[in-house]
Protein backbone atom coordinates (compact mmCIF):
# COMPACT_ATOMS: atom_id res chain seq x y z
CA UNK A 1 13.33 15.46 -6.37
CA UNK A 2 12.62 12.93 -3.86
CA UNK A 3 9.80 13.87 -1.58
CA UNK A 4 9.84 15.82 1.56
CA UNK A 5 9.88 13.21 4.48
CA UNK A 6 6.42 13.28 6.65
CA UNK A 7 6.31 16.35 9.36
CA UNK A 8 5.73 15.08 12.85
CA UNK A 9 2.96 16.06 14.49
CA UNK A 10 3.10 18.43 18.15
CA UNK A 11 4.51 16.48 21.09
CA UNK A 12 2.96 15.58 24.00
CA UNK A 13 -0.64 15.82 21.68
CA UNK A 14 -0.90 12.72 20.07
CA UNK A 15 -2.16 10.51 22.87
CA UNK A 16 -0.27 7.27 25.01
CA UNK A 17 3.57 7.02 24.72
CA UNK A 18 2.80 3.94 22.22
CA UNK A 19 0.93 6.04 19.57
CA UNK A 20 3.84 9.23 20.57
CA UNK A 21 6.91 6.57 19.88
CA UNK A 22 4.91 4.80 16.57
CA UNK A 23 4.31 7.82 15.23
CA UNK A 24 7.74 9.36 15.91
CA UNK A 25 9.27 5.97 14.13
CA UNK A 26 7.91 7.02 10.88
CA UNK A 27 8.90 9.90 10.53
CA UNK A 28 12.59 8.74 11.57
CA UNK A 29 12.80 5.79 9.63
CA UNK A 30 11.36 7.61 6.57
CA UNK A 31 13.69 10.58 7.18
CA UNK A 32 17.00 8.39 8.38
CA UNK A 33 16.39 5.13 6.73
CA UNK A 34 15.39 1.59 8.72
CA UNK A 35 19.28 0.99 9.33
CA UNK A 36 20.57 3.90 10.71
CA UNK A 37 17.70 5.11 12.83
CA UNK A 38 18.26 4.59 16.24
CA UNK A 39 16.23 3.49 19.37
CA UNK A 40 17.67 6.78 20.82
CA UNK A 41 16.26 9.13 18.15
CA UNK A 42 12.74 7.78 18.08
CA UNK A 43 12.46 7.92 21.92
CA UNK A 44 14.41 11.67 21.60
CA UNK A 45 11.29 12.97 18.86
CA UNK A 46 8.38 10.99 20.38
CA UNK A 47 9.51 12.51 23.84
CA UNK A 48 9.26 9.46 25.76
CA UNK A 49 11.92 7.72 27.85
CA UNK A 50 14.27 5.14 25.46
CA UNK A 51 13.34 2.51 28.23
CA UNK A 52 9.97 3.00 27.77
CA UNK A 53 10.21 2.08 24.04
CA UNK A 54 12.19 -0.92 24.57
CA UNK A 55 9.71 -2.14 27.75
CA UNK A 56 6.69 -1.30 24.99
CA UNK A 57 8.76 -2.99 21.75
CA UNK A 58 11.68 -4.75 23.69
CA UNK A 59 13.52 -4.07 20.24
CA UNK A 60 13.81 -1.68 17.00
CA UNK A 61 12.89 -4.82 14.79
CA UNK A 62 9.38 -4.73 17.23
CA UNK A 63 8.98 -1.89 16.45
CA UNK A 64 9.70 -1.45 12.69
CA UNK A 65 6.57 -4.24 12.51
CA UNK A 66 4.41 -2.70 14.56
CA UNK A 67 4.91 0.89 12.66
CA UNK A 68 4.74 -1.21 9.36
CA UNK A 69 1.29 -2.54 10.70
CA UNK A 70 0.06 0.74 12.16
CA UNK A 71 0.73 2.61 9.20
CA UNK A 72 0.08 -0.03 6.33
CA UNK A 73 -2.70 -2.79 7.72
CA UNK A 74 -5.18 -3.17 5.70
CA UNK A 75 -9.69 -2.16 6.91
CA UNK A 76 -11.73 -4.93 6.40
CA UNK A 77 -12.82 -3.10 3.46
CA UNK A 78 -9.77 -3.67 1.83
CA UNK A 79 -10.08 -7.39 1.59
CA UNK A 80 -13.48 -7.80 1.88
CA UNK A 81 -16.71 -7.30 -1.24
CA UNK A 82 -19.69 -5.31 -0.01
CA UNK A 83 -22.99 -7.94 0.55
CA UNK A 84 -24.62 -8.30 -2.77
CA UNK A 85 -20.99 -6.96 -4.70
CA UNK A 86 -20.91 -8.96 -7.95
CA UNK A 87 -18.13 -10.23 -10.17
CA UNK A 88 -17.99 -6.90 -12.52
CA UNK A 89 -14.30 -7.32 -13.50
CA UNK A 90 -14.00 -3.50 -13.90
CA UNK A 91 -15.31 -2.87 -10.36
CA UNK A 92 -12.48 -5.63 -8.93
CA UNK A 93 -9.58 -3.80 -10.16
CA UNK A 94 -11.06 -0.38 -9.73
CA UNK A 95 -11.58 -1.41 -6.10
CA UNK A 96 -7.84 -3.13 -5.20
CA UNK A 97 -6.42 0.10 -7.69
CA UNK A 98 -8.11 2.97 -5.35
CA UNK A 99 -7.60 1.03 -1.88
CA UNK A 100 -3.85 0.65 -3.15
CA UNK A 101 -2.96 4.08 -4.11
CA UNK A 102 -4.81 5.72 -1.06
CA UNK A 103 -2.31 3.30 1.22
CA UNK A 104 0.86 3.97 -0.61
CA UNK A 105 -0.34 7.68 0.41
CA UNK A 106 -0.31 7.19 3.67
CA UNK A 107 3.54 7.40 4.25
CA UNK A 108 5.07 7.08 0.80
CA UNK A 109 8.73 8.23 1.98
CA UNK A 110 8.47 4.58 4.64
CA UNK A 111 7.75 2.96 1.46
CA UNK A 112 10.06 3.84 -0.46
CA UNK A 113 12.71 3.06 2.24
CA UNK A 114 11.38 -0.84 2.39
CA UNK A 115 12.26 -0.73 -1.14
CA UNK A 116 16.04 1.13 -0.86
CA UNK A 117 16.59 -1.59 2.06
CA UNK A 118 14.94 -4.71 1.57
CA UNK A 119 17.54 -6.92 0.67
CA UNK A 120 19.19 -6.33 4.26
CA UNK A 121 15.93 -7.91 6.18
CA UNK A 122 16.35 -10.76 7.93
CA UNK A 123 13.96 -13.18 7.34
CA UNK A 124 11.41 -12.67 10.25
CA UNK A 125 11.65 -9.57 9.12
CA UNK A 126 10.67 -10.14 5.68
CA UNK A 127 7.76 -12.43 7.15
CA UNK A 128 6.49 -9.61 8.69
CA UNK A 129 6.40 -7.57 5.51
CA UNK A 130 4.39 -10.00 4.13
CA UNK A 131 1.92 -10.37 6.25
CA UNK A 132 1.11 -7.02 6.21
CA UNK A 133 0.82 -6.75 2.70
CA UNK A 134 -0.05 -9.81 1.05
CA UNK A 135 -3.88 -9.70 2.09
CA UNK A 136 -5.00 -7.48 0.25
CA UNK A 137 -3.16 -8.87 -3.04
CA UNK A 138 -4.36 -12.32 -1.84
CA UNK A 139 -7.69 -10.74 -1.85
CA UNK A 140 -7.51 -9.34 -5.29
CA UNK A 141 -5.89 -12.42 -6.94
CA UNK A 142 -9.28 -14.37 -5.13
CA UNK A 143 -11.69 -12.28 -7.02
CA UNK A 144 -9.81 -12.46 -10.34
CA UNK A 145 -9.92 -16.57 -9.63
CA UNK A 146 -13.53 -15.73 -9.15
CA UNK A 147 -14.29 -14.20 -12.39
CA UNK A 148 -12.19 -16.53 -14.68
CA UNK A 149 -14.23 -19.30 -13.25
CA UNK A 150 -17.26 -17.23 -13.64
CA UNK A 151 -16.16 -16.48 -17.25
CA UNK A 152 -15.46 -12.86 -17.14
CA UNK A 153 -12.01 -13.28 -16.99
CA UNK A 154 -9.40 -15.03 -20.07
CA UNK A 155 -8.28 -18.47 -17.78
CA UNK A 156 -4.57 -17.67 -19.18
CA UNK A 157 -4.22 -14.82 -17.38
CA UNK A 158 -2.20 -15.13 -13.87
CA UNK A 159 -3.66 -13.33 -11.50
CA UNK A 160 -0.93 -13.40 -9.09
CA UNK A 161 1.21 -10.95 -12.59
CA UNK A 162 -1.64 -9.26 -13.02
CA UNK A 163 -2.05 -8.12 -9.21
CA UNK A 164 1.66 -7.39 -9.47
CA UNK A 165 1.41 -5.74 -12.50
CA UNK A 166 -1.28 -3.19 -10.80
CA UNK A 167 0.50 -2.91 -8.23
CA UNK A 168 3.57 -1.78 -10.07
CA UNK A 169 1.54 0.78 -12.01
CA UNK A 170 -0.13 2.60 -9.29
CA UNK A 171 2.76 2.59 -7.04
CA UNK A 172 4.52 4.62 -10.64
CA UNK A 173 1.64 6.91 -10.98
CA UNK A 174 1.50 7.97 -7.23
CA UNK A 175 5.50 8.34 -7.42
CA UNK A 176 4.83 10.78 -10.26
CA UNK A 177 2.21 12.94 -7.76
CA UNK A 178 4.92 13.83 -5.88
CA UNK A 179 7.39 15.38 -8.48
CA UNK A 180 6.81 18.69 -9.53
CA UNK A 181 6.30 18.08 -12.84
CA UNK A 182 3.22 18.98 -15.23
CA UNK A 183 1.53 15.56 -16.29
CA UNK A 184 -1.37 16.82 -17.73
CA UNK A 185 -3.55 14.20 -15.98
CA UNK A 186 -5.11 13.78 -13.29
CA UNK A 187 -4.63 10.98 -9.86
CA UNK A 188 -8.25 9.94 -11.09
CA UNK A 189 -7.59 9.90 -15.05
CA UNK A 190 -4.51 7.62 -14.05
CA UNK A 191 -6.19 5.15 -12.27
CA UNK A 192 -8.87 4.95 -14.81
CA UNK A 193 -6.38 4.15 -17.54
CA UNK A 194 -4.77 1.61 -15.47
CA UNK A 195 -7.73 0.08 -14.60
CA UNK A 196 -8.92 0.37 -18.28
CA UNK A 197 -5.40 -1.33 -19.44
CA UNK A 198 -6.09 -4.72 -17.61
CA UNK A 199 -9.54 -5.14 -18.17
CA UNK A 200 -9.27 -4.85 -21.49
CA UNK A 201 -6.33 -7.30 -21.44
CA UNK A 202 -8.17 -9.93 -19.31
CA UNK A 203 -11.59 -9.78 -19.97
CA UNK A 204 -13.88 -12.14 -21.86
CA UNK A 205 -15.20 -9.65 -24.25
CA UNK A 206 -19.28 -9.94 -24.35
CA UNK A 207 -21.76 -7.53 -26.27
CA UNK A 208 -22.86 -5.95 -22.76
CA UNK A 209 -19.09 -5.31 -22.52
CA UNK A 210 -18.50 -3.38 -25.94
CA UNK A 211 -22.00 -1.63 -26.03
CA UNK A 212 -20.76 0.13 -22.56
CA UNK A 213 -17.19 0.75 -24.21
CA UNK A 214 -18.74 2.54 -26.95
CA UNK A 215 -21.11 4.59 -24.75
CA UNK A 216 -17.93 6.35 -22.84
């Protein structure tokens, strides 16, 4: 059962007709998919003029970036360490694994449109994409760099596969939150085991390392 597509909030309550018509293209391009949503419909549910969109956006290819980038951008804390963070390999992935599931949250049924649709961007379009999203993988795939040269991490292992690879299974477990089905698990005791999964096939093992294993 594929999830219920993201309620729009009361008109006329949500602030300027920018945040109205950004807000109102979600929900339409989630509910009506990025090719047959129209210009017409998103000014029709945001309750603004269509001219006003297209003086704000000039197009629906404007605007698809700037909902992408208004629902999806990455905080600074996303791609940035706390001062004084160290290299604790478990802490890295834990980090990127939390960040990434709490943003696929944000409007999973988008998301999962990009997906279905994809291979009918243009390439601007798929420029765009990427610079919304790469960041924070960029960011990740630093800090592994980081601790293979530090000597945490095996110097075999790709980061750029294993970002993907988290990537992949968080954006699985949170699909599985939204089907009713028992799982017997928790959001938490998924991340955990993902997080568990590629330390323990990246890291340097060390004494500190399997003292703390044996102490959970």
């Amino acid at each position: 059962m594929a999830a219920p597509p993201p309620k729009l909030l009361p008109a006329k309550s949500r602030g300027s007709a920018r945040a109205r018509l950004l807000d109102a293209a979600a929900v339409v391009f989630a509910r009506d998919g990025l090719a047959a949503s129209t210009t017409r419909e998103i000014a029709r549910t945001a309750e603004v003029n269509e001219v006003t969109l297209f003086r704000l956006f000039q197009n629906k290819q404007n605007l698809l970036t700037a909902v992408l980038e208004h629902v999806f951008a990455p905080s600074p804390a996303d791609i940035t360490e706390a001062p004084g963070a160290g290299l604790d390999l478990s802490q890295i992935v834990r980090k990127y694994a939390v960040n990434y599931a709490a943003n696929l949250g944000k409007n999973l049924a988008l998301r999962r449109v990009l997906i279905g649709e994809i291979q009918h961007f243009q390439e601007h379009e798929l420029m765009a994409i990427r610079g919304i999203f790469e960041p924070t993988r960029q960011y990740l795939i630093g800090r592994l760099r980081a601790a293979q040269d530090a000597g945490l991490a095996r110097k075999d292992a790709n980061p750029a596969i294993i970002a993907d690879q988290i990537n992949a299974m968080v954006f699985m477990g949170v699909l599985k939150t939204t089907l009713p089905l028992s799982r017997g698990y928790s959001a938490r005791d998924y991340i955990d085991a993902c997080v568990e999964t590629i330390v323990r096939a990246i890291e340097i093992p060390r004494a500190g390392n399997r003292r703390k294993r044996a102490q959970r």
